[in-house]
C-alpha atoms as a PDB file:
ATOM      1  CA  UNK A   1     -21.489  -9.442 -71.627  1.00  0.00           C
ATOM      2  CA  UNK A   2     -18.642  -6.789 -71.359  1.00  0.00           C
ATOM      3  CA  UNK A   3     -21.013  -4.389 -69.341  1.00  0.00           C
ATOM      4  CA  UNK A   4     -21.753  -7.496 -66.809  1.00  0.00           C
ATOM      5  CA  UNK A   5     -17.911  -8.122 -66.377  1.00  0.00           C
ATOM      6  CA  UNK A   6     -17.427  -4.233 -65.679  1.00  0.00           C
ATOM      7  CA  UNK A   7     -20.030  -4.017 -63.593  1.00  0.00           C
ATOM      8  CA  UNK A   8     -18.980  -7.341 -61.120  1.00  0.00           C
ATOM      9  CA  UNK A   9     -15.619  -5.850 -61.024  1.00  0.00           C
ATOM     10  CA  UNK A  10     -16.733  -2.421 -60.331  1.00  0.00           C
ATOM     11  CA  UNK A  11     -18.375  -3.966 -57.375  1.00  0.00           C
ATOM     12  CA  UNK A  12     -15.253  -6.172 -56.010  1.00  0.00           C
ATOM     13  CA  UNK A  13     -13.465  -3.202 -56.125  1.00  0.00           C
ATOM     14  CA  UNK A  14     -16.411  -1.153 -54.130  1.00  0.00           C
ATOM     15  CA  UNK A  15     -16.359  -4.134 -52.014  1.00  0.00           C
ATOM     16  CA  UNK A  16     -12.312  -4.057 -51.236  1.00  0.00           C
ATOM     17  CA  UNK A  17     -12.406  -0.758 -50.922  1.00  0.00           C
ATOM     18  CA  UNK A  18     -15.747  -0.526 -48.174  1.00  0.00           C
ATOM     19  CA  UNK A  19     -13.853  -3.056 -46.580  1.00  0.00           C
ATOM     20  CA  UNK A  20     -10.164  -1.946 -46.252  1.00  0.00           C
ATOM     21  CA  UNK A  21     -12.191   2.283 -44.573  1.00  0.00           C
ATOM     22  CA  UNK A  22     -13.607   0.018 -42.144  1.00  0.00           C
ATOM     23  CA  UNK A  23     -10.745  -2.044 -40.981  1.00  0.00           C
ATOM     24  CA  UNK A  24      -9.075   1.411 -40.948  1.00  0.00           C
ATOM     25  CA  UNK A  25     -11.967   3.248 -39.202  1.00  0.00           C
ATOM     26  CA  UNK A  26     -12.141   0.280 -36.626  1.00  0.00           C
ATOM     27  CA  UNK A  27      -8.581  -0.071 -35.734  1.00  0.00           C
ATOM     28  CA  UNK A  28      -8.572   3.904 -35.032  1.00  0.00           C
ATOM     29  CA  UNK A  29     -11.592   3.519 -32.710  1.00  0.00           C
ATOM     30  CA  UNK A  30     -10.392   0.561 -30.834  1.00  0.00           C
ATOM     31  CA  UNK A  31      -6.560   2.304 -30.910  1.00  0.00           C
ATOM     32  CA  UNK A  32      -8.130   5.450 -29.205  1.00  0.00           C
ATOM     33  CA  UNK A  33      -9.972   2.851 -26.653  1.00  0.00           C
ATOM     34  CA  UNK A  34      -7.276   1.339 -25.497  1.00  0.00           C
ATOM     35  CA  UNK A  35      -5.115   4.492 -25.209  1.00  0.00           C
ATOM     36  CA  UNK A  36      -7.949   6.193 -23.210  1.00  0.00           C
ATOM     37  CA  UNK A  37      -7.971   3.168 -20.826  1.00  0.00           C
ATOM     38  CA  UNK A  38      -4.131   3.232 -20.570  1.00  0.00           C
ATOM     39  CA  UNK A  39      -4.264   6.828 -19.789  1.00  0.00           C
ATOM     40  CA  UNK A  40      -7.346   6.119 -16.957  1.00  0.00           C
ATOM     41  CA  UNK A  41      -5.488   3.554 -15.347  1.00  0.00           C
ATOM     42  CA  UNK A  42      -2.374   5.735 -15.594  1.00  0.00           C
ATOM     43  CA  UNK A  43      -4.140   8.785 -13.520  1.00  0.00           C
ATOM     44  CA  UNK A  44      -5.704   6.844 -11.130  1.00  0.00           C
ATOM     45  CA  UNK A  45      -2.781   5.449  -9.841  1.00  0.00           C
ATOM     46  CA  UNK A  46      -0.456   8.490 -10.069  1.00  0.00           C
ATOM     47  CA  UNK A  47      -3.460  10.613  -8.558  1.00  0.00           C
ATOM     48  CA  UNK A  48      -5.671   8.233  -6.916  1.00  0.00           C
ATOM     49  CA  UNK A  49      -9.063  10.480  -8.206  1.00  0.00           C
ATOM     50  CA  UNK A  50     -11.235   9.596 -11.436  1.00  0.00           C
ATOM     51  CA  UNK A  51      -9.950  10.983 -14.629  1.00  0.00           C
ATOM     52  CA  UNK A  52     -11.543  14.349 -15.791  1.00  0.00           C
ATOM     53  CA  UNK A  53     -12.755  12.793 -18.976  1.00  0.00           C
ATOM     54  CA  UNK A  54     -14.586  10.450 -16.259  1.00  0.00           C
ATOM     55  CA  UNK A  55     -15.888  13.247 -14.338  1.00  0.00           C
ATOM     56  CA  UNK A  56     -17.094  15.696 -17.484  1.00  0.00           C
ATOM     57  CA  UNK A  57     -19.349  12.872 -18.332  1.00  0.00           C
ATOM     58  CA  UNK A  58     -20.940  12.815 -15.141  1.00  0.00           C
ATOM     59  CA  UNK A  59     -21.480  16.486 -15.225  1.00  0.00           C
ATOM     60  CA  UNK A  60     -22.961  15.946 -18.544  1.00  0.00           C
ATOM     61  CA  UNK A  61     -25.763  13.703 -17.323  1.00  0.00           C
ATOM     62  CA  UNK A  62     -26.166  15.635 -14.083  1.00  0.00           C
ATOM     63  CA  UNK A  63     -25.311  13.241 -11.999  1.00  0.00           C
ATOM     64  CA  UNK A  64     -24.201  13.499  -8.561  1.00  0.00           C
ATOM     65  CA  UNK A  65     -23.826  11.715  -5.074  1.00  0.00           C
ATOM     66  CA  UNK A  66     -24.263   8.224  -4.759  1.00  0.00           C
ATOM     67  CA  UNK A  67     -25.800   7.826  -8.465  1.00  0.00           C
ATOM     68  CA  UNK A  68     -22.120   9.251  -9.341  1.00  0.00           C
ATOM     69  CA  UNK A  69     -19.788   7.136  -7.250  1.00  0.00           C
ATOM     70  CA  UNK A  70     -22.146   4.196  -8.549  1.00  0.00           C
ATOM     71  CA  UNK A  71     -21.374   5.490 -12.261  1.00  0.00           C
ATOM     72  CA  UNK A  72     -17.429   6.027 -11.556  1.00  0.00           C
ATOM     73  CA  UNK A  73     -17.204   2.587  -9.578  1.00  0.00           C
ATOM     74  CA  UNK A  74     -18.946   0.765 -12.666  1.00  0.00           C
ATOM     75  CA  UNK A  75     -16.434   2.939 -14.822  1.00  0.00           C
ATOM     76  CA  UNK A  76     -13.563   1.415 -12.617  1.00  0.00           C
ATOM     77  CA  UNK A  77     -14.669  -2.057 -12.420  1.00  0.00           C
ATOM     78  CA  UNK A  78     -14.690  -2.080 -16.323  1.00  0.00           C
ATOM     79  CA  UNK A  79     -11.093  -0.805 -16.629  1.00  0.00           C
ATOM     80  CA  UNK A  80     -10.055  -3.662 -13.821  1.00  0.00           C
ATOM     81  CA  UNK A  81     -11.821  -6.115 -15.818  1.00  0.00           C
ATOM     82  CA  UNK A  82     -10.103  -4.936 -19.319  1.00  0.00           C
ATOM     83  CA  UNK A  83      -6.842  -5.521 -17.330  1.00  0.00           C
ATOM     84  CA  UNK A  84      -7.724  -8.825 -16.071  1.00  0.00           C
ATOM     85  CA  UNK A  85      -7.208 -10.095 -19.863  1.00  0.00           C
ATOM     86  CA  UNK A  86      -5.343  -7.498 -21.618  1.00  0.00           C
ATOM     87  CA  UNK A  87      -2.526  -9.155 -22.798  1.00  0.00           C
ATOM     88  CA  UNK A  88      -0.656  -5.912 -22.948  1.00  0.00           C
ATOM     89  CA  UNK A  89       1.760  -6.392 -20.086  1.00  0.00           C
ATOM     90  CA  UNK A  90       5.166  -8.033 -19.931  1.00  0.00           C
ATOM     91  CA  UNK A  91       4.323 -10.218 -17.150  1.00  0.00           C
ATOM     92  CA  UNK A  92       1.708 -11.384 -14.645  1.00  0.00           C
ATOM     93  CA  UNK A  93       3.540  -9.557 -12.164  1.00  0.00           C
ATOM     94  CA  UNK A  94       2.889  -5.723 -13.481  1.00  0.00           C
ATOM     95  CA  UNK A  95      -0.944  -7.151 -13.914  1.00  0.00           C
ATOM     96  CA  UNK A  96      -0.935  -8.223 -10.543  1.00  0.00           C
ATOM     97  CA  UNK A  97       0.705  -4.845  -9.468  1.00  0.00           C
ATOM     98  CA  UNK A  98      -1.619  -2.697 -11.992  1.00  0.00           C
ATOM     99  CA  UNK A  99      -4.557  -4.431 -10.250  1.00  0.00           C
ATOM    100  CA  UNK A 100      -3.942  -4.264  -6.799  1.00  0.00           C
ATOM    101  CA  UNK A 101      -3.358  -0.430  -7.244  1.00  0.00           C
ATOM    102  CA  UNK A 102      -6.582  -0.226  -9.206  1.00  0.00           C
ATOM    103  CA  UNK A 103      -8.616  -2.107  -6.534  1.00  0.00           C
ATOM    104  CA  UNK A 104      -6.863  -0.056  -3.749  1.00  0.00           C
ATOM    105  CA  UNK A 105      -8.689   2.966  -5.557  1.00  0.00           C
ATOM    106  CA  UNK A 106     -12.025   1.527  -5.879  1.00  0.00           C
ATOM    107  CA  UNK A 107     -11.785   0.549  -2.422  1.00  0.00           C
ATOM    108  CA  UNK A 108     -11.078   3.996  -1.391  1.00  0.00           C
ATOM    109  CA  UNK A 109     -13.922   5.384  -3.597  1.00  0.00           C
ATOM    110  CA  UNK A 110     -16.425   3.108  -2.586  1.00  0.00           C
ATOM    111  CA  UNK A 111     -15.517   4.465   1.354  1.00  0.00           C
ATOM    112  CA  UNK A 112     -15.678   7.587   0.656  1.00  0.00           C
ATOM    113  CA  UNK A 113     -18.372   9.217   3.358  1.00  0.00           C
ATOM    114  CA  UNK A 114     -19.277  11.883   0.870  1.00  0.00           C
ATOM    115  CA  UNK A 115     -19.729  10.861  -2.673  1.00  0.00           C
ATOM    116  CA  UNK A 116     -19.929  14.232  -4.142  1.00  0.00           C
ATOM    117  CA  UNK A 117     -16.284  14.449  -3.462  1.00  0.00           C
ATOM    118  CA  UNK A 118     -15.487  12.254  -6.306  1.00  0.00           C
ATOM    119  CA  UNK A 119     -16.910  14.528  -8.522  1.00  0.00           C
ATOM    120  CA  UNK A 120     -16.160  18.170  -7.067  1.00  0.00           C
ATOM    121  CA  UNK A 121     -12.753  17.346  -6.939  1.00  0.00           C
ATOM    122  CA  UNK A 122     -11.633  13.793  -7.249  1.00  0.00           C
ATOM    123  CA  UNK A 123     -10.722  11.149  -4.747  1.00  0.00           C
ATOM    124  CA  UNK A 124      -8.779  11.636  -1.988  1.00  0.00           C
ATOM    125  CA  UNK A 125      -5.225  12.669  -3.699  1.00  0.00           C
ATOM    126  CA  UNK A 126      -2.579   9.833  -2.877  1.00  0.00           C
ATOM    127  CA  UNK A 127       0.993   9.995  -2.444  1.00  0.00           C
ATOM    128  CA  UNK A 128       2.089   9.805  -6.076  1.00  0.00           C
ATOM    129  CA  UNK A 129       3.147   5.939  -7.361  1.00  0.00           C
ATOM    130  CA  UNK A 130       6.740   7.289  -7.910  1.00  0.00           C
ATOM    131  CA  UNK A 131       7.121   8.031  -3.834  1.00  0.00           C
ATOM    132  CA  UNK A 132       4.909   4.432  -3.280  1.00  0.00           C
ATOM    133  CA  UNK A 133       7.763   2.324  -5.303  1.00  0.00           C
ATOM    134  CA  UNK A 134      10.789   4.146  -3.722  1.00  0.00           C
ATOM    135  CA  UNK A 135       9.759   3.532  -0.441  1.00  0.00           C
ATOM    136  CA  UNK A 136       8.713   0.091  -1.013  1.00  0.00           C
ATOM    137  CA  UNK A 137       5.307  -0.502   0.017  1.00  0.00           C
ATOM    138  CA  UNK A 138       3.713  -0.370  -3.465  1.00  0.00           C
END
């Protein structure tokens, strides 16, 4: 009877601990997620151009031309839709503000007459937000 006791607490404790390394493990992974989608959204507005983490992965697969501006607009449209319900911001205005600056980049990506420019070296580079804001037309 003593060795079944043991044995059902052994495994509780096996159970907690399983438990608590994945609650650990997962708030890490999502941590780093939402940091590297701060940090995105973060370049593309200072710089206007796809962030290099963006663009290694395209080299990675070999991709190139319109297959890549497809891949970087799909990469975009995620990070406008995780900022449609983050509820990371202060206000609806910065979402609003975030969002409009985001689109204004997709927009400018998706015109782009050569879409191997996104990859060899980024967008078009933009005034930086800084300059935008002062003058008042961000």
């Amino acid at each position: 009877m003593l060795a079944i006791i043991i044995l059902l607490l052994a495994m509780v404790v096996l159970l907690v601990l399983v438990t608590r390394f994945a609650a650990m493990a997962s708030g890490k992974v999502l941590g780093a997620t939402t940091a590297a989608r701060h940090k995105a959204a973060e370049h593309i507005i200072a710089t206007g151009q796809p962030p290099g983490e963006w663009i290694a992965a395209l080299a990675r697969r070999s991709r190139r031309g319109e297959r890549a501006r497809r891949a970087l607009l799909a990469r975009l449209d995620g990070l406008i839709g995780y900022f449609k319900t983050a509820s990371v911001f202060e206000d609806e205005e910065t979402r609003r503000i975030l969002l409009h600056e985001l689109r204004k980049a997709r927009d400018a990506w998706a015109a782009l007459e050569n879409p191997d420019a996104l990859v060899e070296k980024g967008a078009p580079p933009r005034e930086p937000w800084s300059a935008r804001t002062e003058g008042g037309s961000g």
